[in-house]
PDB file of N, CA and C in Angstrom:
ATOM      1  N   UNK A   1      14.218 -21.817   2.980  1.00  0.00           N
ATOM      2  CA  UNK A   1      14.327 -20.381   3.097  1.00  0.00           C
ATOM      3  C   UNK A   1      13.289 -19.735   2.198  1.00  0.00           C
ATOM      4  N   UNK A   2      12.547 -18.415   2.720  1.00  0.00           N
ATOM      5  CA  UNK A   2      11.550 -18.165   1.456  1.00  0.00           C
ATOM      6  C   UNK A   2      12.136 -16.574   0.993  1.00  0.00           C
ATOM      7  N   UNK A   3      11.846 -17.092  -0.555  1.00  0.00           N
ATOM      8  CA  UNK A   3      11.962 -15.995  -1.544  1.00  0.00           C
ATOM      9  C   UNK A   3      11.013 -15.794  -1.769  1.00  0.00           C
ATOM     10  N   UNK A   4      11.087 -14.187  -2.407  1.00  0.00           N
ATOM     11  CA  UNK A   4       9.298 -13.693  -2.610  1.00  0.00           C
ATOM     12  C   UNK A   4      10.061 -14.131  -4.357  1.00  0.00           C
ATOM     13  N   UNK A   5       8.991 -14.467  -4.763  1.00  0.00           N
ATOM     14  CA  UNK A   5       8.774 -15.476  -6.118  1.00  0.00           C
ATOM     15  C   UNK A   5       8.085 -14.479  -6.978  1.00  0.00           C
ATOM     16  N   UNK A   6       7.362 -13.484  -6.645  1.00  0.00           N
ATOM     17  CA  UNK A   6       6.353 -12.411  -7.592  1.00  0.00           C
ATOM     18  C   UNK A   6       8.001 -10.945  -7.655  1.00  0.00           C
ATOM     19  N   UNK A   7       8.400 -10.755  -9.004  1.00  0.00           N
ATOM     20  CA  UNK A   7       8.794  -9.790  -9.851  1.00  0.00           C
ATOM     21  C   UNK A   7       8.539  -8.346  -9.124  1.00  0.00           C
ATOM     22  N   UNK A   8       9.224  -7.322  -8.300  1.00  0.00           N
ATOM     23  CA  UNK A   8       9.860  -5.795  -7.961  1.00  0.00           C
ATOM     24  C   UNK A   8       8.581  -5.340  -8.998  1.00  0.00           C
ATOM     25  N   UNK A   9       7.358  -4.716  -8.700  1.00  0.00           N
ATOM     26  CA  UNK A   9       6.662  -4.374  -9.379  1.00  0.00           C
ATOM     27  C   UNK A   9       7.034  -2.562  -9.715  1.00  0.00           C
ATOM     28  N   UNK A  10       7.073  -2.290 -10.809  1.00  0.00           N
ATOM     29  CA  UNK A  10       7.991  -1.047 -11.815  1.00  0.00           C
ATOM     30  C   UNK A  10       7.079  -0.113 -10.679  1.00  0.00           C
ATOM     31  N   UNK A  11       6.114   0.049 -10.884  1.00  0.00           N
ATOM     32  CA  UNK A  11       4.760   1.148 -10.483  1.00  0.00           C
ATOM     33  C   UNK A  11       5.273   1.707  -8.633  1.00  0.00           C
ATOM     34  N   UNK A  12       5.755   0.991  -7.987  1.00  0.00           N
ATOM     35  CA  UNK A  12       6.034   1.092  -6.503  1.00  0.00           C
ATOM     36  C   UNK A  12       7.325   1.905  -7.044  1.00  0.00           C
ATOM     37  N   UNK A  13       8.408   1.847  -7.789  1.00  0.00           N
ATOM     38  CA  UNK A  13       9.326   2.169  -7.556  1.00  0.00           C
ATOM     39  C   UNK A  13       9.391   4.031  -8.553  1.00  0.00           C
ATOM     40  N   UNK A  14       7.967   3.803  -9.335  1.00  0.00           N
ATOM     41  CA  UNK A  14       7.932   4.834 -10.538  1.00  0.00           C
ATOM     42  C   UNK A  14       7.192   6.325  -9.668  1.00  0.00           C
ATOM     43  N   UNK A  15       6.406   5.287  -8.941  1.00  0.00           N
ATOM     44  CA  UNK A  15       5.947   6.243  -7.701  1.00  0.00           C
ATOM     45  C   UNK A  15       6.526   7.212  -6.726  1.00  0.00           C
ATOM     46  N   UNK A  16       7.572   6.090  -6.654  1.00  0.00           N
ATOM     47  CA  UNK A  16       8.125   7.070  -5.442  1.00  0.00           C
ATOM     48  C   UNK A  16       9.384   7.638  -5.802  1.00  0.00           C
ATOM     49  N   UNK A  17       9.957   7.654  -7.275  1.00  0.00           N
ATOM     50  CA  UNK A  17      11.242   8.754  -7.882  1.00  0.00           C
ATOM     51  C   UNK A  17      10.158   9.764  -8.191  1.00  0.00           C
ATOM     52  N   UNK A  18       8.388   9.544  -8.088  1.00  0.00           N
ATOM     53  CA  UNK A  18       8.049  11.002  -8.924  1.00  0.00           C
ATOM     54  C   UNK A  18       7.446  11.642  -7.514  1.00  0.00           C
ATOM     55  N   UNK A  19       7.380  11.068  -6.562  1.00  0.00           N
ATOM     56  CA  UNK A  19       7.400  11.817  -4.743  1.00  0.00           C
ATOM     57  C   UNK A  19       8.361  12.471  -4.546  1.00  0.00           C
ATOM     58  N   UNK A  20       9.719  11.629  -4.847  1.00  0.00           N
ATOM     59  CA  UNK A  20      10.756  12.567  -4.669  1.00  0.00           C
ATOM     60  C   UNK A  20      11.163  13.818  -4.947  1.00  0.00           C
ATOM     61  N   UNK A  21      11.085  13.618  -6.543  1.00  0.00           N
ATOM     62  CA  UNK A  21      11.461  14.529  -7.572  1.00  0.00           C
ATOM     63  C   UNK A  21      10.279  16.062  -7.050  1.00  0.00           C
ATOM     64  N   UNK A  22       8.810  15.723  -6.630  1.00  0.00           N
ATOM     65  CA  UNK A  22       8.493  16.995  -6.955  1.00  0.00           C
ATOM     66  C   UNK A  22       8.439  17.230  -4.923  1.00  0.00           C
ATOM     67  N   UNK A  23       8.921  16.690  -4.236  1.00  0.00           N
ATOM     68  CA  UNK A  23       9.476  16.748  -2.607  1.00  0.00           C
ATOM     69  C   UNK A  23      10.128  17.763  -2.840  1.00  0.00           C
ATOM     70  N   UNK A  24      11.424  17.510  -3.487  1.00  0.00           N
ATOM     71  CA  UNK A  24      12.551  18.404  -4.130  1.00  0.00           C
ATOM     72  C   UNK A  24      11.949  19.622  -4.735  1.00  0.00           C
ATOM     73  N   UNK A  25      11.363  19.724  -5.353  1.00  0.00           N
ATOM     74  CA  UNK A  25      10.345  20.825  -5.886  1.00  0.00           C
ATOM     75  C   UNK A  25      10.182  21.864  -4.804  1.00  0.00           C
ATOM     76  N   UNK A  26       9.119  21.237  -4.016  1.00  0.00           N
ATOM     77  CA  UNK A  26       8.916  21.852  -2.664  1.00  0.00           C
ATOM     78  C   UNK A  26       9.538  22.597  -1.993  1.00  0.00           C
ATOM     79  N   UNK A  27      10.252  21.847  -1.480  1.00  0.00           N
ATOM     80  CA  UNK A  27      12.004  22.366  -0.582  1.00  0.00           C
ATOM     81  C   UNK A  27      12.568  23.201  -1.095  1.00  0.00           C
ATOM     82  N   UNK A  28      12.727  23.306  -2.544  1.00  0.00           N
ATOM     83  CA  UNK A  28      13.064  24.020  -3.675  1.00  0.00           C
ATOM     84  C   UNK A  28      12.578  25.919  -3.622  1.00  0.00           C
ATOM     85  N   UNK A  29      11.222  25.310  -3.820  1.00  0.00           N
ATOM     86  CA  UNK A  29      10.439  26.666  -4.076  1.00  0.00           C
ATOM     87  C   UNK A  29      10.193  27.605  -3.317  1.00  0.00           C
ATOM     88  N   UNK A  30      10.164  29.107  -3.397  1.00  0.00           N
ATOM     89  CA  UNK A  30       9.776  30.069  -2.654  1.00  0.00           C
ATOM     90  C   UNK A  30       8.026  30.080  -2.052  1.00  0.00           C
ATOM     91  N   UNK A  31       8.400  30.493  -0.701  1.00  0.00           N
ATOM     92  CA  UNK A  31       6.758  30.396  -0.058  1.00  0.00           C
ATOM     93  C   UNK A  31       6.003  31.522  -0.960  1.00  0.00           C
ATOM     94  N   UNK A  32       4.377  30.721  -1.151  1.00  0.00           N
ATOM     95  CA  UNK A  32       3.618  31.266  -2.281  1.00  0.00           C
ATOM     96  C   UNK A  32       2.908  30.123  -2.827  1.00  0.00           C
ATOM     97  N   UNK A  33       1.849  30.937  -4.513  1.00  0.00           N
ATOM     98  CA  UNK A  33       1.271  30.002  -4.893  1.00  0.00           C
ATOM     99  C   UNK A  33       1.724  29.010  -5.326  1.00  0.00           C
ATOM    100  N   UNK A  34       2.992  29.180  -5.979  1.00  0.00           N
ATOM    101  CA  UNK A  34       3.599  27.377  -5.928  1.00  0.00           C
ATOM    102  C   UNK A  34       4.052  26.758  -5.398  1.00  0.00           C
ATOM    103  N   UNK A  35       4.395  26.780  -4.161  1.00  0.00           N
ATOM    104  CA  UNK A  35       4.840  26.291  -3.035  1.00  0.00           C
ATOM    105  C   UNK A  35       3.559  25.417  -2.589  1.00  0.00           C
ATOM    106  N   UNK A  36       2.734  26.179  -2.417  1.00  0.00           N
ATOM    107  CA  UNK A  36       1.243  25.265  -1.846  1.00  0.00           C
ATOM    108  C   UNK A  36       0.663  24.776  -2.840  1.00  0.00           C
ATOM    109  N   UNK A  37       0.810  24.662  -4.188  1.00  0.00           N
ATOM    110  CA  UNK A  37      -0.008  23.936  -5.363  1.00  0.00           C
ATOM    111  C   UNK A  37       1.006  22.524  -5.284  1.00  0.00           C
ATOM    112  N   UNK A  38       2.089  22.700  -5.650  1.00  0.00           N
ATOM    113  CA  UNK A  38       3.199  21.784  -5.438  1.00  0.00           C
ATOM    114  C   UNK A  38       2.908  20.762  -4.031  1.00  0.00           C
ATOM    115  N   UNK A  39       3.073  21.680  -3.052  1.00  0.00           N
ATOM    116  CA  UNK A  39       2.485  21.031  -1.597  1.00  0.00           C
ATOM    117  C   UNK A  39       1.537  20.011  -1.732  1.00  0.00           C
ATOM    118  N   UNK A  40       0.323  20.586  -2.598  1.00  0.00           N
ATOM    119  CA  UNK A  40      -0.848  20.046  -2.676  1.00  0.00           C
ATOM    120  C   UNK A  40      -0.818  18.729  -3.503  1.00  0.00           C
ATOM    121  N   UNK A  41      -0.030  18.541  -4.720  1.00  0.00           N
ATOM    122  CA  UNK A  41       0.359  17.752  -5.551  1.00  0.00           C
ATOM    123  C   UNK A  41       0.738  16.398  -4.799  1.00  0.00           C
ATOM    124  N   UNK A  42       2.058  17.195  -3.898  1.00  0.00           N
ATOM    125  CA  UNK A  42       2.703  16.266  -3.127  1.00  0.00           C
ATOM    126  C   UNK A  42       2.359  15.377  -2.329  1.00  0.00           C
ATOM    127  N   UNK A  43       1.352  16.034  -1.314  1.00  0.00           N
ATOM    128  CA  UNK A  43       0.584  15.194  -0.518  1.00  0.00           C
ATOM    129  C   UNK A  43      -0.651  14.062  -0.970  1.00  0.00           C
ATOM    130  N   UNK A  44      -1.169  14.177  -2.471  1.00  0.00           N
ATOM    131  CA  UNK A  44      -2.067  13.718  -2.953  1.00  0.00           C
ATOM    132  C   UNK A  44      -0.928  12.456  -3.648  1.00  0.00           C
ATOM    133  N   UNK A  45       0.067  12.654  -3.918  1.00  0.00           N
ATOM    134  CA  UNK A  45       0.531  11.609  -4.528  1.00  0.00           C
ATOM    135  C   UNK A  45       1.148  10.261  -2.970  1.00  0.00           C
ATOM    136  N   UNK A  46       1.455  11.512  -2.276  1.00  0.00           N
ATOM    137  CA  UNK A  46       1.251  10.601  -0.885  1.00  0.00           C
ATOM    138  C   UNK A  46       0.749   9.686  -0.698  1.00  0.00           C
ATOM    139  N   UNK A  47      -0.811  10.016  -0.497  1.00  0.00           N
ATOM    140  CA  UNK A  47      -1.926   9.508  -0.188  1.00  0.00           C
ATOM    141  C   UNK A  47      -2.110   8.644  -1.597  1.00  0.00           C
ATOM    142  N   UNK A  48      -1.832   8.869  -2.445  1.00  0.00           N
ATOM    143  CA  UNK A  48      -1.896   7.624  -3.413  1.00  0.00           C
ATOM    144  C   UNK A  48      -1.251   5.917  -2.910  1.00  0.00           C
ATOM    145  N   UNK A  49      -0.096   6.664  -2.819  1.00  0.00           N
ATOM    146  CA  UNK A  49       1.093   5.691  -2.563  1.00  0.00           C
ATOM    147  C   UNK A  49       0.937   4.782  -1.228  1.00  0.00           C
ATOM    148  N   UNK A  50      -0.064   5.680  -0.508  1.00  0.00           N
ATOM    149  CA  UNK A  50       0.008   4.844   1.435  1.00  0.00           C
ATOM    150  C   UNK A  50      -1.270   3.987   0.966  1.00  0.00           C
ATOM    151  N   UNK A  51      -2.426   4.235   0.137  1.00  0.00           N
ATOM    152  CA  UNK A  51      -3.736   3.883   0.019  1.00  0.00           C
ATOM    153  C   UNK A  51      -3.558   2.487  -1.000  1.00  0.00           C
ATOM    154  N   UNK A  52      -2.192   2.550  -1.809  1.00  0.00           N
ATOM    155  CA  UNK A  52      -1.718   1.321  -3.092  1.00  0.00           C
ATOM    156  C   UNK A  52      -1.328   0.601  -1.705  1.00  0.00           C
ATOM    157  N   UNK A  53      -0.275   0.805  -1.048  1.00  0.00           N
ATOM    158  CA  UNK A  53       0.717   0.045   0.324  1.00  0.00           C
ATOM    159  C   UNK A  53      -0.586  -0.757   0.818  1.00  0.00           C
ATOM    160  N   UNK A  54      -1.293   0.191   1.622  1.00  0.00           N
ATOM    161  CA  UNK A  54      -3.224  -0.299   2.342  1.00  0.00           C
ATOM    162  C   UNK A  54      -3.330  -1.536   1.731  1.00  0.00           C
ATOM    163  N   UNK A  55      -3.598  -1.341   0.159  1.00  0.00           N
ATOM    164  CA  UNK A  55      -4.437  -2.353  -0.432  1.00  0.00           C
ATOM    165  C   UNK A  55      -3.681  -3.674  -0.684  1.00  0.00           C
ATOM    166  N   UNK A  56      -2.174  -3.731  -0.908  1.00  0.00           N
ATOM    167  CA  UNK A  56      -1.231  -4.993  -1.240  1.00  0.00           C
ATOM    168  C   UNK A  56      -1.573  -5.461   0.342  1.00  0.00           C
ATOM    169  N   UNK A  57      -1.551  -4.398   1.538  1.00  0.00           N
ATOM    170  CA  UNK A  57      -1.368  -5.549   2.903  1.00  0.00           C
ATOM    171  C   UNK A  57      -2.689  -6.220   2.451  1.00  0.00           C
ATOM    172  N   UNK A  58      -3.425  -5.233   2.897  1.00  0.00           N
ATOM    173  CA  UNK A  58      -5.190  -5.718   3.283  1.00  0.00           C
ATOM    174  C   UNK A  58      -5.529  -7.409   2.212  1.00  0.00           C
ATOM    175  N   UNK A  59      -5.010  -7.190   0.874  1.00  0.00           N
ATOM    176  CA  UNK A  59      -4.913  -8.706   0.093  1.00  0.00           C
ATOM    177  C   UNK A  59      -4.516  -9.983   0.710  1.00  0.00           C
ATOM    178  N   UNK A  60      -3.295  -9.594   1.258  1.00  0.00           N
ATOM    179  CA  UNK A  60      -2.364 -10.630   1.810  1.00  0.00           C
ATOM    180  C   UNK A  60      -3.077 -10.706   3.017  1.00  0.00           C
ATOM    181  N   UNK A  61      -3.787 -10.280   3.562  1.00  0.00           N
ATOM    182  CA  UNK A  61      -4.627 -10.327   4.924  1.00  0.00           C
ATOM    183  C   UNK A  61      -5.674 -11.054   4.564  1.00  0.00           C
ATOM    184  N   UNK A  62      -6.246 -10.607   3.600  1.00  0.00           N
ATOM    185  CA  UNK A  62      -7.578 -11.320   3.137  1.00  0.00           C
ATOM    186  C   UNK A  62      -7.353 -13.055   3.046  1.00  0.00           C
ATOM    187  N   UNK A  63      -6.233 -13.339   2.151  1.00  0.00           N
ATOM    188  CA  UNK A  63      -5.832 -14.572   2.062  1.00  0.00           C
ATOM    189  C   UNK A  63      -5.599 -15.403   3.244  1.00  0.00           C
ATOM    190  N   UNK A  64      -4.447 -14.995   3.918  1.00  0.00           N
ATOM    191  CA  UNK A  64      -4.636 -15.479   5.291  1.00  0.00           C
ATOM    192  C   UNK A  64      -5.483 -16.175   5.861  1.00  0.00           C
ATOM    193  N   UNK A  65      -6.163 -15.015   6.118  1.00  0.00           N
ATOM    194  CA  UNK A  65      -7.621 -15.537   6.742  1.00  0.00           C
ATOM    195  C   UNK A  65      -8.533 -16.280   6.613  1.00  0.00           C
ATOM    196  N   UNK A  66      -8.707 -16.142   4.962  1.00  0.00           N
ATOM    197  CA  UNK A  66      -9.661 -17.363   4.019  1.00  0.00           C
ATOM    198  C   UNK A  66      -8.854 -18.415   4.464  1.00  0.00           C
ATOM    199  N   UNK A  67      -7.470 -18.620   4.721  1.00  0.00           N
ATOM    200  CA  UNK A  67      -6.723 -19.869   4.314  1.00  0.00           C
ATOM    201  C   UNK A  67      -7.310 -20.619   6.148  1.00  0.00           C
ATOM    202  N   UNK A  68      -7.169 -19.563   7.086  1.00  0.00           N
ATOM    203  CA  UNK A  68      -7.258 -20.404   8.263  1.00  0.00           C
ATOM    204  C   UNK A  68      -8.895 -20.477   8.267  1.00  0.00           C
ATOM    205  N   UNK A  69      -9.589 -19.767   7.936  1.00  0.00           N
ATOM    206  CA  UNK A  69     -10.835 -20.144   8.095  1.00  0.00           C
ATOM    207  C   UNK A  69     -11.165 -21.663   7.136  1.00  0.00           C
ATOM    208  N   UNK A  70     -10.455 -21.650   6.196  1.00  0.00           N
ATOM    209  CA  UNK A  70     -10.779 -22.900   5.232  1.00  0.00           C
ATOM    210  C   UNK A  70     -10.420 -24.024   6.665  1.00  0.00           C
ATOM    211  N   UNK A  71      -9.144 -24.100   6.883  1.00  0.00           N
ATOM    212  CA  UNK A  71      -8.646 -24.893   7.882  1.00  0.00           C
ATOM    213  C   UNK A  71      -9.361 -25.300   9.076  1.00  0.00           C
ATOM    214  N   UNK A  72     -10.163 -24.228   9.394  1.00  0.00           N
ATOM    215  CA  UNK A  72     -10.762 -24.402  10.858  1.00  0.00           C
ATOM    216  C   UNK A  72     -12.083 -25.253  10.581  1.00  0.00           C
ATOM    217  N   UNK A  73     -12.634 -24.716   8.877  1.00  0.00           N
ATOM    218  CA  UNK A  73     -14.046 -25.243   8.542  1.00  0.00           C
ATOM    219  C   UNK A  73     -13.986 -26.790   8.054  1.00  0.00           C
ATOM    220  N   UNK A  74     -12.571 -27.119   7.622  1.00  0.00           N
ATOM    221  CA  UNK A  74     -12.707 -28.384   7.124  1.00  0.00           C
ATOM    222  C   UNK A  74     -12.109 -30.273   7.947  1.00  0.00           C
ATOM    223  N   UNK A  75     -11.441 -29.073   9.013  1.00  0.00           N
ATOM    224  CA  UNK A  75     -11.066 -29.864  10.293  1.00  0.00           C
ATOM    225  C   UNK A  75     -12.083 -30.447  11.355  1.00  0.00           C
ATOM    226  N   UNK A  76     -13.485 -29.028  11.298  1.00  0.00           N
ATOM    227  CA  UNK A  76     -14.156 -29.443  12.411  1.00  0.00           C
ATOM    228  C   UNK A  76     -13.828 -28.241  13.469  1.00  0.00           C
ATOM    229  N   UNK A  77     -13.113 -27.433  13.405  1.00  0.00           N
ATOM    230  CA  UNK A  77     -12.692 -26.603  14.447  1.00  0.00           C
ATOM    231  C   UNK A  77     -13.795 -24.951  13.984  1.00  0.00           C
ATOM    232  N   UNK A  78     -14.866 -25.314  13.658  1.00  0.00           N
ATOM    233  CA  UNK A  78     -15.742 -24.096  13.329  1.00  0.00           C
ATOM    234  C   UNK A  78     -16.812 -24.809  14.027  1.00  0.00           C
ATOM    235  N   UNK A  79     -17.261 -25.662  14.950  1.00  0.00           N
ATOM    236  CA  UNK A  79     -18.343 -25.932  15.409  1.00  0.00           C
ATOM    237  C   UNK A  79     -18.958 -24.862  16.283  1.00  0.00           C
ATOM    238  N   UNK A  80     -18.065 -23.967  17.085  1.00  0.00           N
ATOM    239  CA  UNK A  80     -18.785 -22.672  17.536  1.00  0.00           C
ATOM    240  C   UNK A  80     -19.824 -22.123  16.833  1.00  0.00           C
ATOM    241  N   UNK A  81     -19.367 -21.860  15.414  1.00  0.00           N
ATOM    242  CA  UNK A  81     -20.841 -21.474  14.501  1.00  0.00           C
ATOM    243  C   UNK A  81     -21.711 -21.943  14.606  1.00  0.00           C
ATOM    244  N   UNK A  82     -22.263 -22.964  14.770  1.00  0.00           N
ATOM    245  CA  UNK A  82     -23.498 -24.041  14.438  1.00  0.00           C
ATOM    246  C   UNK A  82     -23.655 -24.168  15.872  1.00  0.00           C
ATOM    247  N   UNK A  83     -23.349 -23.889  17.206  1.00  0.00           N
ATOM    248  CA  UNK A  83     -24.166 -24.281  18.106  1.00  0.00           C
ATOM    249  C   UNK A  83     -25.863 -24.414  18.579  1.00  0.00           C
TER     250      UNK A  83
END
């Protein structure tokens, strides 16, 4: 059976109580300049958070790939290249 073996990293979870917290803000506030500065806050911490997500897949992708390309190169199954 597989367990993920790497430790609930603090930063994913610190992230997204401080999305929440100023979400709540938002919802909160009267339309105006703090409503859209807040807005603005909000969405940038967004885009933090989807662009950190991006980069953990895109790693685990990277690996992958090295791993089957190692496989394909050391089997013999990369002769397409060299034709």
């Amino acid at each position: 059976m597989y367990t993920q073996s790497k430790p609930h990293v603090a930063f994913h979870d610190t992230l997204q109580a401080g999305v929440g917290q100023l979400v709540e803000r938002v919802v909160a506030a009267e339309p105006g300049a703090e409503r859209s500065r807040l807005l603005r806050w909000a969405l940038l911490a967004l885009a933090v958070f989807a662009a950190w997500r991006i980069a953990r897949g895109l790693r685990k992708g990277f690996w992958a790939m090295f791993g089957i390309a190692m496989a394909l190169w050391w089997s013999g199954g990369a002769w397409f290249l060299f034709r």
